[in-house]
PDB file of N, CA and C in Angstrom:
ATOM      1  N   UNK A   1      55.981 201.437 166.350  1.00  0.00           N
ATOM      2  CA  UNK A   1      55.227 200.568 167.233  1.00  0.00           C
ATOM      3  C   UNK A   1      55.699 199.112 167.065  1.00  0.00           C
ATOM      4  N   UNK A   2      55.538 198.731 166.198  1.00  0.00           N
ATOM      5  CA  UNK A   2      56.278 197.535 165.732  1.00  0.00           C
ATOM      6  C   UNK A   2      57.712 197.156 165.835  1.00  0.00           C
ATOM      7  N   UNK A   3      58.272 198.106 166.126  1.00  0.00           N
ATOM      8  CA  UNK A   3      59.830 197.660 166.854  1.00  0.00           C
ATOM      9  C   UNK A   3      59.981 197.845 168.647  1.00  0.00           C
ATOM     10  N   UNK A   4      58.866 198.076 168.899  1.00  0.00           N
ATOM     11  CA  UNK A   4      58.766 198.311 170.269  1.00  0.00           C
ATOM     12  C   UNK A   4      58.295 196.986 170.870  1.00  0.00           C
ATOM     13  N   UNK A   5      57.318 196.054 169.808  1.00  0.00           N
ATOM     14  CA  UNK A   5      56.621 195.290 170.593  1.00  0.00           C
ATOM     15  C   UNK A   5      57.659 193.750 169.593  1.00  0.00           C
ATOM     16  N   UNK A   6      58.387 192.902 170.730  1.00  0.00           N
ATOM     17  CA  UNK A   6      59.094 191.830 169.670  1.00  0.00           C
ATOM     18  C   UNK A   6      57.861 190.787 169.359  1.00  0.00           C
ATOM     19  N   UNK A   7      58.127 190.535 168.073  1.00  0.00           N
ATOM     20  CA  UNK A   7      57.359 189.190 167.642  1.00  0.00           C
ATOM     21  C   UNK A   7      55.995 189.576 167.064  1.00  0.00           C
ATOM     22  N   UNK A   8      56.127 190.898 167.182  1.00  0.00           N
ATOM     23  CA  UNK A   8      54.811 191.498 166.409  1.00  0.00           C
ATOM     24  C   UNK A   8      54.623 191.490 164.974  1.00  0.00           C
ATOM     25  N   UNK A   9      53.146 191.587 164.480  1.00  0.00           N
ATOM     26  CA  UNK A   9      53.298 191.202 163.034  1.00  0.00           C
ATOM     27  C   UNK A   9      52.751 192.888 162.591  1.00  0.00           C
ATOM     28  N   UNK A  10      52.571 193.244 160.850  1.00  0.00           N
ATOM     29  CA  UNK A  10      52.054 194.155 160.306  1.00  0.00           C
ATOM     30  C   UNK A  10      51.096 193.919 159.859  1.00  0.00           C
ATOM     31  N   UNK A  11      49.977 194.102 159.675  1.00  0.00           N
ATOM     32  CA  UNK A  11      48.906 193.441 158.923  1.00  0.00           C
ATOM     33  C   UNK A  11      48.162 194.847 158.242  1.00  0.00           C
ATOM     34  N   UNK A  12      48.199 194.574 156.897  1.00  0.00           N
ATOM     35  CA  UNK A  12      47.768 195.307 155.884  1.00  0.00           C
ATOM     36  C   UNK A  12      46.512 195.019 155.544  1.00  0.00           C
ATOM     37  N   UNK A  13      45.320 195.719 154.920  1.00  0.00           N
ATOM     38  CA  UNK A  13      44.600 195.623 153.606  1.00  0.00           C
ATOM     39  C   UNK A  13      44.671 196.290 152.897  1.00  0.00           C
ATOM     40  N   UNK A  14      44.640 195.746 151.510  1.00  0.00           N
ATOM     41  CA  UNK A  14      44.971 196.992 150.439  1.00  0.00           C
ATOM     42  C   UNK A  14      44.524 196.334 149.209  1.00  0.00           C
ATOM     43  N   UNK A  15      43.950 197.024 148.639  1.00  0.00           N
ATOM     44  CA  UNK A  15      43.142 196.933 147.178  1.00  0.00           C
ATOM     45  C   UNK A  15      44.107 197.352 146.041  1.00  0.00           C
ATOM     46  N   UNK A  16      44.894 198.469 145.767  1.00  0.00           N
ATOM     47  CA  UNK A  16      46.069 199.211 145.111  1.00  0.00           C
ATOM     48  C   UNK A  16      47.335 199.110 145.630  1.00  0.00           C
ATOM     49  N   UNK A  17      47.540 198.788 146.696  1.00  0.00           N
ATOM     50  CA  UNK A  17      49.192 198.055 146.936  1.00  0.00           C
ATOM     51  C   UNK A  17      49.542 199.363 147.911  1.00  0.00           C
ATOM     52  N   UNK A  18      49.076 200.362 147.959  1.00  0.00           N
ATOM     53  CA  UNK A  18      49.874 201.488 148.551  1.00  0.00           C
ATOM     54  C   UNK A  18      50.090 201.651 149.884  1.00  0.00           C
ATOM     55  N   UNK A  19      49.611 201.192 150.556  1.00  0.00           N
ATOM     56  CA  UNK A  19      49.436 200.616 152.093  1.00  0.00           C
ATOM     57  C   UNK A  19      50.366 199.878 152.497  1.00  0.00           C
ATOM     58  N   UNK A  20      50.525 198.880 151.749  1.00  0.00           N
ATOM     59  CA  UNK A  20      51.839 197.645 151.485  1.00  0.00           C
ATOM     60  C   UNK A  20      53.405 198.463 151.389  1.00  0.00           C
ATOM     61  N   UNK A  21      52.895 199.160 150.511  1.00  0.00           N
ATOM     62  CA  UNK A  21      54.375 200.020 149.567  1.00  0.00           C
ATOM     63  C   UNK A  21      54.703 200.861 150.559  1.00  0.00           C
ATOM     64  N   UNK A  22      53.639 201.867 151.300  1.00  0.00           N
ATOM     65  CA  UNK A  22      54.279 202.602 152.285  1.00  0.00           C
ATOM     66  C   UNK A  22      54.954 202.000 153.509  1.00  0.00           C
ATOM     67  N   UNK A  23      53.995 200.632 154.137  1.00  0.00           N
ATOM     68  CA  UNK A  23      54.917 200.191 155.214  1.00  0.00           C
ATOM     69  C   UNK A  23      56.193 199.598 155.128  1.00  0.00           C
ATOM     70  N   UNK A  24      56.054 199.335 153.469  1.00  0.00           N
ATOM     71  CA  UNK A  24      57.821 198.346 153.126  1.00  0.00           C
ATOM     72  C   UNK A  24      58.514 199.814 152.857  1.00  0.00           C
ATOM     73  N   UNK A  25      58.156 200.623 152.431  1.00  0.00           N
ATOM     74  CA  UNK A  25      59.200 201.650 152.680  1.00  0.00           C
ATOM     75  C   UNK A  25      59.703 202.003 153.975  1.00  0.00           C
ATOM     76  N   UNK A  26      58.797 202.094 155.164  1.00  0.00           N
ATOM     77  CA  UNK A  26      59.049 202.398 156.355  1.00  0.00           C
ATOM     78  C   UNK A  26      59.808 201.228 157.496  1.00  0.00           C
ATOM     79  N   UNK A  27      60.447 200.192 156.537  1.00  0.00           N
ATOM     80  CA  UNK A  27      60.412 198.727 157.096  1.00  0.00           C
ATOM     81  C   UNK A  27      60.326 198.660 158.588  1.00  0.00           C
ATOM     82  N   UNK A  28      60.023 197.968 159.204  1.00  0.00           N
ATOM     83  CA  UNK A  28      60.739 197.915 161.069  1.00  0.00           C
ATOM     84  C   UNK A  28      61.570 196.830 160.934  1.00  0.00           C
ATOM     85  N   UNK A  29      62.394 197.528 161.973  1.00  0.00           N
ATOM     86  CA  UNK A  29      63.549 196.107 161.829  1.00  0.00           C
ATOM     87  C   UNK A  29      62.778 194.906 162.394  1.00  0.00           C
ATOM     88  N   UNK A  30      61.816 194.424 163.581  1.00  0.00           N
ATOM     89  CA  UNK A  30      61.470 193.402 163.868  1.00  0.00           C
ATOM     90  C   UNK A  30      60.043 192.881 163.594  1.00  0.00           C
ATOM     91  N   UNK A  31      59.485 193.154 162.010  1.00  0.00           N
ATOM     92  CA  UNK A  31      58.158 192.282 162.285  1.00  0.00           C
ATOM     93  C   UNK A  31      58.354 192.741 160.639  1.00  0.00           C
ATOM     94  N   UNK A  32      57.550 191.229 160.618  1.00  0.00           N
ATOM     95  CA  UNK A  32      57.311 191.445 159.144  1.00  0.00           C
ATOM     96  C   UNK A  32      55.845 191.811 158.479  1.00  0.00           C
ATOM     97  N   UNK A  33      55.521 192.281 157.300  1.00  0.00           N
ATOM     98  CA  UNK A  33      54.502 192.866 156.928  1.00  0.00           C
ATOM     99  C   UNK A  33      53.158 191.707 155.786  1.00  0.00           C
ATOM    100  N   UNK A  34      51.932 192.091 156.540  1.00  0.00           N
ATOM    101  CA  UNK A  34      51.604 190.768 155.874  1.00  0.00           C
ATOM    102  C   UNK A  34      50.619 191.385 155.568  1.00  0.00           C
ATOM    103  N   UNK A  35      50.212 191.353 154.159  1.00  0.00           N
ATOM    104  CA  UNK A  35      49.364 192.490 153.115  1.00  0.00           C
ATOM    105  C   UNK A  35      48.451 191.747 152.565  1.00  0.00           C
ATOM    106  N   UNK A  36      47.161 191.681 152.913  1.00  0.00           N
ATOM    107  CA  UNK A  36      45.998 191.226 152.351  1.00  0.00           C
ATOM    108  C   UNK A  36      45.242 191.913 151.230  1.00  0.00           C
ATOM    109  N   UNK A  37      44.900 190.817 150.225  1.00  0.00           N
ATOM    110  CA  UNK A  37      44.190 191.754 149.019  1.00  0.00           C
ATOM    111  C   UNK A  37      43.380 190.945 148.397  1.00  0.00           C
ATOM    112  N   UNK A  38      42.041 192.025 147.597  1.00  0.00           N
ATOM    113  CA  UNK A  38      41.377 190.975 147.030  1.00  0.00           C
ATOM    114  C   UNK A  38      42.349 190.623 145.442  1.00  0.00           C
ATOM    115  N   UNK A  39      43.266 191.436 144.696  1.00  0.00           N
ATOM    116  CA  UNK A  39      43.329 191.554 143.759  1.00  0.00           C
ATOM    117  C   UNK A  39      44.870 190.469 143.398  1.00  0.00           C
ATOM    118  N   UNK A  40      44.263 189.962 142.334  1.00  0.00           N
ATOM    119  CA  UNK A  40      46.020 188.744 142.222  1.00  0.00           C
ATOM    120  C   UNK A  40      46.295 190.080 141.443  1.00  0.00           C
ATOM    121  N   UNK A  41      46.228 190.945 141.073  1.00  0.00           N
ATOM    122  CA  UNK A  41      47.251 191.872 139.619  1.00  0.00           C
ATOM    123  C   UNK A  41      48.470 192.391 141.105  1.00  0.00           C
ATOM    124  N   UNK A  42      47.303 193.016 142.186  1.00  0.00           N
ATOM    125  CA  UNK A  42      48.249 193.669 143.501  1.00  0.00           C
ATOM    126  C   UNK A  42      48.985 192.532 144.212  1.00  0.00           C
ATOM    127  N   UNK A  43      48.717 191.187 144.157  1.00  0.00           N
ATOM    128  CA  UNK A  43      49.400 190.008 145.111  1.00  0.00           C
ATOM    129  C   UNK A  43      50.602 190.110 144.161  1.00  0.00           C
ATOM    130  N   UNK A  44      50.811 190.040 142.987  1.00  0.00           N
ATOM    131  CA  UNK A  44      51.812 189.632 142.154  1.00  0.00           C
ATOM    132  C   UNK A  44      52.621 191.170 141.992  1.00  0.00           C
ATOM    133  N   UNK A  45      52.163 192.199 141.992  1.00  0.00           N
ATOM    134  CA  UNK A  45      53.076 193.252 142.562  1.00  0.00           C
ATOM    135  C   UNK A  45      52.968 193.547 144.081  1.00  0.00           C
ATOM    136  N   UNK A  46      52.459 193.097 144.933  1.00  0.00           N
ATOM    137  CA  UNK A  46      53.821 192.974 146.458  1.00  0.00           C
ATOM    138  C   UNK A  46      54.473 191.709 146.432  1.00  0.00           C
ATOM    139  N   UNK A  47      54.296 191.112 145.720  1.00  0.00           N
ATOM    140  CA  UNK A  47      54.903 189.930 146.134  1.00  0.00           C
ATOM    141  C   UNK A  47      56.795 190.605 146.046  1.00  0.00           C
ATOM    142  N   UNK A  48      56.948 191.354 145.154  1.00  0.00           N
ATOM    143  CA  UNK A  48      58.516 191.678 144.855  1.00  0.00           C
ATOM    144  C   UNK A  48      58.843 192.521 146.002  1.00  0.00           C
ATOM    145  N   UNK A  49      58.162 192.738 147.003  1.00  0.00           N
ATOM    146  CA  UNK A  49      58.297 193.959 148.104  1.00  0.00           C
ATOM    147  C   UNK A  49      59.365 192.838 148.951  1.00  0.00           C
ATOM    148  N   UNK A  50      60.280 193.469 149.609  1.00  0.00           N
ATOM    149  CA  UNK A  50      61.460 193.098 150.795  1.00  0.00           C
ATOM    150  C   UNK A  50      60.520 193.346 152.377  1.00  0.00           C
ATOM    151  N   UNK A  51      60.472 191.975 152.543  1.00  0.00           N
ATOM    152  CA  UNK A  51      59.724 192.069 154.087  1.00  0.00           C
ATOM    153  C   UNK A  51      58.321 192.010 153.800  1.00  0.00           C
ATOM    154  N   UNK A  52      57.605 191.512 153.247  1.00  0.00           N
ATOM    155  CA  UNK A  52      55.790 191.891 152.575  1.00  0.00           C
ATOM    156  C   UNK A  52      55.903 190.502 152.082  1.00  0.00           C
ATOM    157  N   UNK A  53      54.572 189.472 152.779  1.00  0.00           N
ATOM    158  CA  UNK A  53      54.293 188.648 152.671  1.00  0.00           C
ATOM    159  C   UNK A  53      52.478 188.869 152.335  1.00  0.00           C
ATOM    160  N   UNK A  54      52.161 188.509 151.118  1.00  0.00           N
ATOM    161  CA  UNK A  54      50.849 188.965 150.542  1.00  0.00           C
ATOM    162  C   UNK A  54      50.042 187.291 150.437  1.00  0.00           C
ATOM    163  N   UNK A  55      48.802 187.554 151.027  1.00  0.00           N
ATOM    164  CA  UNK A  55      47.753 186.603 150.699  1.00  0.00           C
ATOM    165  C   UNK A  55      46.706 187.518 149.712  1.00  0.00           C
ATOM    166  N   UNK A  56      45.955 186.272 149.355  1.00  0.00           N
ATOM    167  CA  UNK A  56      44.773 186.864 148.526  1.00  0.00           C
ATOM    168  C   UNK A  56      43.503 186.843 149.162  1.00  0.00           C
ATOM    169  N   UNK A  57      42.656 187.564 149.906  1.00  0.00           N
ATOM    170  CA  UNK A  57      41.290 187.127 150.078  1.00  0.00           C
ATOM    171  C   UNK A  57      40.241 188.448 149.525  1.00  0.00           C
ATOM    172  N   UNK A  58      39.038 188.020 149.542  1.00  0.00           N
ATOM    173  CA  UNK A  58      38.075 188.522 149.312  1.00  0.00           C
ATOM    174  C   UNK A  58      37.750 189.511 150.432  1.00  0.00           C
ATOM    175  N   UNK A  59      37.415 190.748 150.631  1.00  0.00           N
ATOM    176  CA  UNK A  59      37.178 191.681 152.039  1.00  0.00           C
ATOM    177  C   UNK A  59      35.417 192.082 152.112  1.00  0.00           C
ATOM    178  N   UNK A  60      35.120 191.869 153.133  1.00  0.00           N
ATOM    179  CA  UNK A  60      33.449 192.298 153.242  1.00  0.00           C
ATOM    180  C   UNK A  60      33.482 193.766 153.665  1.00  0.00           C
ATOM    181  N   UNK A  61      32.026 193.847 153.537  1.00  0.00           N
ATOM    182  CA  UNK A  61      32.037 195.428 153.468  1.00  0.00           C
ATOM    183  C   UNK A  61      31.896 195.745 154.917  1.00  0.00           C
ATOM    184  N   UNK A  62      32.212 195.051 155.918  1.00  0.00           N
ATOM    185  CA  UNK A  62      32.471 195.239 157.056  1.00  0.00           C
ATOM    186  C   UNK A  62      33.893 195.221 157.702  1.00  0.00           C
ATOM    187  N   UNK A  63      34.858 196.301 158.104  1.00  0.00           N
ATOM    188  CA  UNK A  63      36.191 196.521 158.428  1.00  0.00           C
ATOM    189  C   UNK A  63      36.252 194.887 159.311  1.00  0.00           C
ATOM    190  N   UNK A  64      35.452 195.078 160.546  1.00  0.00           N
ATOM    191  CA  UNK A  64      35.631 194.179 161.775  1.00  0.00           C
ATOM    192  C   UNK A  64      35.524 192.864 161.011  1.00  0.00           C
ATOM    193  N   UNK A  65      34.854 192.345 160.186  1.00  0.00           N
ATOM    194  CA  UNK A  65      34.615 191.331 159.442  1.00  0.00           C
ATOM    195  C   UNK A  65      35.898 190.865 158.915  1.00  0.00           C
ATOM    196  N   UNK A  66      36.513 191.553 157.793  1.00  0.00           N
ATOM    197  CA  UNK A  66      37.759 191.394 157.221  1.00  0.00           C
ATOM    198  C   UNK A  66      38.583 190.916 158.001  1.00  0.00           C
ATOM    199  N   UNK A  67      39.029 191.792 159.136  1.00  0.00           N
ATOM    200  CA  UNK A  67      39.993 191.654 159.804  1.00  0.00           C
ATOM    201  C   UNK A  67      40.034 190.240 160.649  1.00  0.00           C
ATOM    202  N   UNK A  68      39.046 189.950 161.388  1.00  0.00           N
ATOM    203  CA  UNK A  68      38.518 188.529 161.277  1.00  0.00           C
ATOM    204  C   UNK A  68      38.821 187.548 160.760  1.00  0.00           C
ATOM    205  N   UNK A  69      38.486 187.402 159.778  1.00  0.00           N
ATOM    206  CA  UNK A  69      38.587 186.652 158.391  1.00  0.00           C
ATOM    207  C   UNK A  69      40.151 185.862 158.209  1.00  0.00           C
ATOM    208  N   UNK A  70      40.864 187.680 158.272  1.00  0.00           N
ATOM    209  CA  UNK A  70      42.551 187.600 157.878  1.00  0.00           C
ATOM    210  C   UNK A  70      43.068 186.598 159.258  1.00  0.00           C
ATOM    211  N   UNK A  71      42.233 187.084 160.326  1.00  0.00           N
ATOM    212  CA  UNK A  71      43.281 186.526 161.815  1.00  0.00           C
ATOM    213  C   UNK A  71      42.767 185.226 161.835  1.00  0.00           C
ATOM    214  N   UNK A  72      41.869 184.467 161.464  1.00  0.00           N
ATOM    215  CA  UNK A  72      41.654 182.949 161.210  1.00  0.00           C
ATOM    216  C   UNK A  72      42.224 182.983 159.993  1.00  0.00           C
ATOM    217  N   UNK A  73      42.569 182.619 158.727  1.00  0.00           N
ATOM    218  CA  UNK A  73      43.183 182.500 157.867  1.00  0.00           C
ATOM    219  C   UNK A  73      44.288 182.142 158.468  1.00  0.00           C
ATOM    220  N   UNK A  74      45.234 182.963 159.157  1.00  0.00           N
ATOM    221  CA  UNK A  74      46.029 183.291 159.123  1.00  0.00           C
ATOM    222  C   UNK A  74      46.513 182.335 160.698  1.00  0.00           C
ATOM    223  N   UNK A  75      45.539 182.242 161.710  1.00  0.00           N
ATOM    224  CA  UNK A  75      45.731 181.455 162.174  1.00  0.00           C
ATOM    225  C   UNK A  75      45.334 179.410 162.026  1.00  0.00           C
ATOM    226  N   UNK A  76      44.867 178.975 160.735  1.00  0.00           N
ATOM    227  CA  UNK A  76      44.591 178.217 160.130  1.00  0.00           C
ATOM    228  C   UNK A  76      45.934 177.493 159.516  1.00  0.00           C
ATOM    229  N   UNK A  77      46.660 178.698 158.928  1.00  0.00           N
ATOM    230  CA  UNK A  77      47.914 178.630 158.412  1.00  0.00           C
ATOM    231  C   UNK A  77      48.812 178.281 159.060  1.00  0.00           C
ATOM    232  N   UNK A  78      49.026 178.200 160.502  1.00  0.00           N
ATOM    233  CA  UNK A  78      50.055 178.463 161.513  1.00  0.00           C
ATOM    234  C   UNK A  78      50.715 179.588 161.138  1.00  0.00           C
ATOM    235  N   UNK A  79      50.790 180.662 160.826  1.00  0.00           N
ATOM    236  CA  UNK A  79      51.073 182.015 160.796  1.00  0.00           C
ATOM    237  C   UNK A  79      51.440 182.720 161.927  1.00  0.00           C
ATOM    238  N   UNK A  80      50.331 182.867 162.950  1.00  0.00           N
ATOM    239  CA  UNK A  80      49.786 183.348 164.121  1.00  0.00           C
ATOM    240  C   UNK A  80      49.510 182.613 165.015  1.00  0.00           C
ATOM    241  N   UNK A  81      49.953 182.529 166.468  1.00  0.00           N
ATOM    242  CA  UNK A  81      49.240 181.734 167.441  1.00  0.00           C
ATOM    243  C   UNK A  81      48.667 182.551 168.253  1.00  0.00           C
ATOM    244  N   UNK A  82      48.388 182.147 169.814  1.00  0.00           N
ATOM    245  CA  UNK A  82      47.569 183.097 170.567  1.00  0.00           C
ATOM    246  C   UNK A  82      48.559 183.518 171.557  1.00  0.00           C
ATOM    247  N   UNK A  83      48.209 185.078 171.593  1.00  0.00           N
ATOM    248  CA  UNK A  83      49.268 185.822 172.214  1.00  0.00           C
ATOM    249  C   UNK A  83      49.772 186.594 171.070  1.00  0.00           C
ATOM    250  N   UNK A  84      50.336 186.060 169.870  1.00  0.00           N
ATOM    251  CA  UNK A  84      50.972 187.140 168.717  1.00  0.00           C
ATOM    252  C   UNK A  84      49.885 188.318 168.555  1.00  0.00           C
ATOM    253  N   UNK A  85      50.777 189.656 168.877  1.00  0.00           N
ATOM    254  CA  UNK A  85      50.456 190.971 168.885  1.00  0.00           C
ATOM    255  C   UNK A  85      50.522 191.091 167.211  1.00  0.00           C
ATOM    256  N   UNK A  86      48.969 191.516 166.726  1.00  0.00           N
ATOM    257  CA  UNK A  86      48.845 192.339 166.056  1.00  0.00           C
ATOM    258  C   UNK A  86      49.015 193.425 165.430  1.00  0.00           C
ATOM    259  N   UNK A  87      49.545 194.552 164.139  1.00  0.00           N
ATOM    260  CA  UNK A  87      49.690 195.567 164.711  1.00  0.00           C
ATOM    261  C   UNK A  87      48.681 196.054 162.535  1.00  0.00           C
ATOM    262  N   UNK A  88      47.505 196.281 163.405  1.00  0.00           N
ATOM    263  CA  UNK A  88      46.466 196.128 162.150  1.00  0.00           C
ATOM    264  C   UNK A  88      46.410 197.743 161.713  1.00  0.00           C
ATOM    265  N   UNK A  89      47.276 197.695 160.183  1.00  0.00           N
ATOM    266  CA  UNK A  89      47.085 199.021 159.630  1.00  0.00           C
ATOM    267  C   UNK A  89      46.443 199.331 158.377  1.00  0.00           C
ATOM    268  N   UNK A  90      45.733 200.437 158.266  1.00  0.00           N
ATOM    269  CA  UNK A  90      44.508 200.066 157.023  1.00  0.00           C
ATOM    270  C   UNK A  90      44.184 201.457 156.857  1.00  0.00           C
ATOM    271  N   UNK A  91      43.168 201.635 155.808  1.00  0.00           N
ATOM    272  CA  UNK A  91      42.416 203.246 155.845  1.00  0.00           C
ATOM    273  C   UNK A  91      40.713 202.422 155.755  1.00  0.00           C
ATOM    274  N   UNK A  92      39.783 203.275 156.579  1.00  0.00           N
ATOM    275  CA  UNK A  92      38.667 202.445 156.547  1.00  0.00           C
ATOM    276  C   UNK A  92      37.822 203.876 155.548  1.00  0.00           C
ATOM    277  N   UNK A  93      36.683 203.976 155.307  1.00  0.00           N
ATOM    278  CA  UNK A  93      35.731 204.462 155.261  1.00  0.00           C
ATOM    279  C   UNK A  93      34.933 205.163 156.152  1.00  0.00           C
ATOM    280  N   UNK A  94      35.260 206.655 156.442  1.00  0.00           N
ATOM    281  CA  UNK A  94      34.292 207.212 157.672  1.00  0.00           C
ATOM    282  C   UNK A  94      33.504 208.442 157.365  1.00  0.00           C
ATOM    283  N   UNK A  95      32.580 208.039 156.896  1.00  0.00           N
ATOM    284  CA  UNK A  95      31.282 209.544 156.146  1.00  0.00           C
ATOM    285  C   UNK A  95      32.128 210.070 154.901  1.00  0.00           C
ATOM    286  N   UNK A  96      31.647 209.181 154.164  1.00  0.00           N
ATOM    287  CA  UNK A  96      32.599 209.643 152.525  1.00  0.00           C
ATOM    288  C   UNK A  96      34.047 210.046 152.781  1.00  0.00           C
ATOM    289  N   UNK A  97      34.722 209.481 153.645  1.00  0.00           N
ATOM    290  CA  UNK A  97      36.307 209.743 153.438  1.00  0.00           C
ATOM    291  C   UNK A  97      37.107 208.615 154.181  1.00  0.00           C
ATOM    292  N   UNK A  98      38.121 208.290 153.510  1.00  0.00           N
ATOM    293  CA  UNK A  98      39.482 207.746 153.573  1.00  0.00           C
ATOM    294  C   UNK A  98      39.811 208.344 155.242  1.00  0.00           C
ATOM    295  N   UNK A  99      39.882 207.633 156.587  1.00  0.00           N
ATOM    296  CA  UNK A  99      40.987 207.819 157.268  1.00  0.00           C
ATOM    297  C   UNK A  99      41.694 206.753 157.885  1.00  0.00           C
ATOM    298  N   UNK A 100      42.952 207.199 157.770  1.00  0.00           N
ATOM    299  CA  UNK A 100      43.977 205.863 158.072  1.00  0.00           C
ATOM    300  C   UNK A 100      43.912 205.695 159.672  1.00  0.00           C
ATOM    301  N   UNK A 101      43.973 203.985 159.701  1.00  0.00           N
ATOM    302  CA  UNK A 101      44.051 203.788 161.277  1.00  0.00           C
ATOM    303  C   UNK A 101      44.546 202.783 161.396  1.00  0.00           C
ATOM    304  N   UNK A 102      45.245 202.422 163.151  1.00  0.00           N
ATOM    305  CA  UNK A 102      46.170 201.717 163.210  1.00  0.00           C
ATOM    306  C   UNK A 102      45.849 201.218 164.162  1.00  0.00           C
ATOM    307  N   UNK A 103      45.508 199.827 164.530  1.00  0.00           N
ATOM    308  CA  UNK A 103      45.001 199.021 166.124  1.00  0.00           C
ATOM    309  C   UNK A 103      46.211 198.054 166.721  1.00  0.00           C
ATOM    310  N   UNK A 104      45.986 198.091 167.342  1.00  0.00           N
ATOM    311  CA  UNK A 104      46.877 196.826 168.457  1.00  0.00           C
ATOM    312  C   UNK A 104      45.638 196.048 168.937  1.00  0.00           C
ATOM    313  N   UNK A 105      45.852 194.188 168.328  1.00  0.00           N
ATOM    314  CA  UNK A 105      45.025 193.640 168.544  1.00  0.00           C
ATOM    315  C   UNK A 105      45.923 192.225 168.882  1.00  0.00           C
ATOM    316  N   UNK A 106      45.583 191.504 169.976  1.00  0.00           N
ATOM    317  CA  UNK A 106      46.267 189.803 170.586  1.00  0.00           C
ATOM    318  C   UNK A 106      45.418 189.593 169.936  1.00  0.00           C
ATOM    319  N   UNK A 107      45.892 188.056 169.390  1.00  0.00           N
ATOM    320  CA  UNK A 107      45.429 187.139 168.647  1.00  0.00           C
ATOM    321  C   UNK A 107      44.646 185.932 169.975  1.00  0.00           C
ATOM    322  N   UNK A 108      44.005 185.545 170.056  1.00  0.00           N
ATOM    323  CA  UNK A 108      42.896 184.951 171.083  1.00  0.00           C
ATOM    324  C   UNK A 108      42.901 183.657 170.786  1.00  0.00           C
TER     325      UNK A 108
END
Protein backbone atom coordinates (compact mmCIF):
# COMPACT_ATOMS: atom_id res chain seq x y z
CA UNK A 1 0.00 0.00 0.00
CA UNK A 2 2.61 2.27 0.78
CA UNK A 3 4.43 2.03 -2.46
CA UNK A 4 1.33 2.59 -4.28
CA UNK A 5 0.50 5.82 -2.63
CA UNK A 6 3.90 8.48 -3.18
CA UNK A 7 4.71 10.58 -0.17
CA UNK A 8 2.95 8.36 2.13
CA UNK A 9 4.06 7.80 5.63
CA UNK A 10 3.98 4.35 8.03
CA UNK A 11 2.79 5.01 11.27
CA UNK A 12 3.31 2.47 13.97
CA UNK A 13 2.36 1.89 17.72
CA UNK A 14 4.19 -0.42 19.55
CA UNK A 15 4.93 -1.12 23.15
CA UNK A 16 7.64 -4.28 22.32
CA UNK A 17 9.10 -3.04 19.04
CA UNK A 18 7.54 -5.87 16.94
CA UNK A 19 5.28 -3.91 14.82
CA UNK A 20 8.28 -1.61 14.03
CA UNK A 21 10.59 -4.76 13.35
CA UNK A 22 8.05 -6.36 11.11
CA UNK A 23 7.40 -3.27 8.90
CA UNK A 24 11.35 -2.55 8.68
CA UNK A 25 11.63 -5.98 7.60
CA UNK A 26 9.00 -5.55 4.96
CA UNK A 27 10.62 -2.03 4.00
CA UNK A 28 8.62 -0.10 1.04
CA UNK A 29 10.71 1.47 -1.17
CA UNK A 30 8.76 4.92 -0.85
CA UNK A 31 7.70 5.92 2.70
CA UNK A 32 9.31 5.87 5.65
CA UNK A 33 8.24 4.21 8.96
CA UNK A 34 7.45 6.25 11.99
CA UNK A 35 7.04 4.07 15.26
CA UNK A 36 5.47 5.47 18.28
CA UNK A 37 6.09 4.19 21.83
CA UNK A 38 5.55 4.69 25.28
CA UNK A 39 8.82 2.89 26.22
CA UNK A 40 12.57 4.72 25.88
CA UNK A 41 14.14 0.81 26.48
CA UNK A 42 11.89 0.17 22.76
CA UNK A 43 12.82 3.97 21.33
CA UNK A 44 16.51 3.11 21.86
CA UNK A 45 16.08 -0.35 20.20
CA UNK A 46 14.26 1.01 16.94
CA UNK A 47 16.16 3.64 16.85
CA UNK A 48 19.04 1.13 15.07
CA UNK A 49 16.16 0.00 12.57
CA UNK A 50 17.01 1.22 8.60
CA UNK A 51 14.02 3.42 7.56
CA UNK A 52 12.18 3.64 11.35
CA UNK A 53 12.02 6.92 12.75
CA UNK A 54 10.78 6.42 16.58
CA UNK A 55 9.16 9.10 18.91
CA UNK A 56 8.30 8.58 22.46
CA UNK A 57 4.74 9.26 23.68
CA UNK A 58 2.48 8.13 26.23
CA UNK A 59 -0.82 6.10 24.45
CA UNK A 60 -4.44 6.37 26.04
CA UNK A 61 -6.54 3.67 26.41
CA UNK A 62 -8.42 4.89 23.56
CA UNK A 63 -6.98 3.61 19.86
CA UNK A 64 -8.77 6.91 18.16
CA UNK A 65 -7.19 9.02 20.93
CA UNK A 66 -3.55 7.87 20.37
CA UNK A 67 -3.64 8.13 16.95
CA UNK A 68 -4.68 11.72 17.33
CA UNK A 69 -2.26 12.60 19.62
CA UNK A 70 0.63 11.03 17.16
CA UNK A 71 -0.98 13.15 13.98
CA UNK A 72 -0.69 16.55 16.02
CA UNK A 73 2.63 15.75 17.44
CA UNK A 74 3.66 15.02 14.49
CA UNK A 75 2.09 17.72 12.75
CA UNK A 76 3.52 20.30 15.45
CA UNK A 77 6.87 18.96 14.36
CA UNK A 78 6.52 19.78 10.69
CA UNK A 79 6.63 16.08 10.02
CA UNK A 80 3.22 16.00 8.33
CA UNK A 81 1.24 18.61 6.54
CA UNK A 82 -2.33 18.50 5.24
CA UNK A 83 -2.96 16.21 2.52
CA UNK A 84 0.06 13.67 3.69
CA UNK A 85 -1.57 10.18 3.39
CA UNK A 86 -1.38 8.23 6.33
CA UNK A 87 -0.90 4.67 6.28
CA UNK A 88 -1.79 3.78 10.24
CA UNK A 89 -0.64 0.20 11.23
CA UNK A 90 -1.19 -1.25 14.71
CA UNK A 91 -2.91 -4.33 16.54
CA UNK A 92 -5.81 -2.87 18.71
CA UNK A 93 -7.73 -4.79 21.35
CA UNK A 94 -11.10 -6.46 20.22
CA UNK A 95 -13.02 -8.73 23.05
CA UNK A 96 -9.84 -10.10 24.74
CA UNK A 97 -7.77 -10.40 21.54
CA UNK A 98 -4.97 -8.89 19.55
CA UNK A 99 -6.21 -8.03 15.86
CA UNK A 100 -3.97 -6.33 13.52
CA UNK A 101 -5.30 -3.40 11.45
CA UNK A 102 -4.35 -1.13 8.90
CA UNK A 103 -6.20 2.45 7.98
CA UNK A 104 -5.65 4.99 5.33
CA UNK A 105 -6.08 8.26 6.97
CA UNK A 106 -5.30 12.35 5.19
CA UNK A 107 -3.89 14.38 7.52
CA UNK A 108 -6.57 17.51 7.80
Amino acid sequence: MANELPGSLLVTFTRQGFMAQGLAAMRPRNAMILAFTPSLDTLRQLGMLRGVETYLMTFSADPDVTIENAVQYLKRHSRVSTGTKLIIVTDILSQDRLVDSIQLRTVN
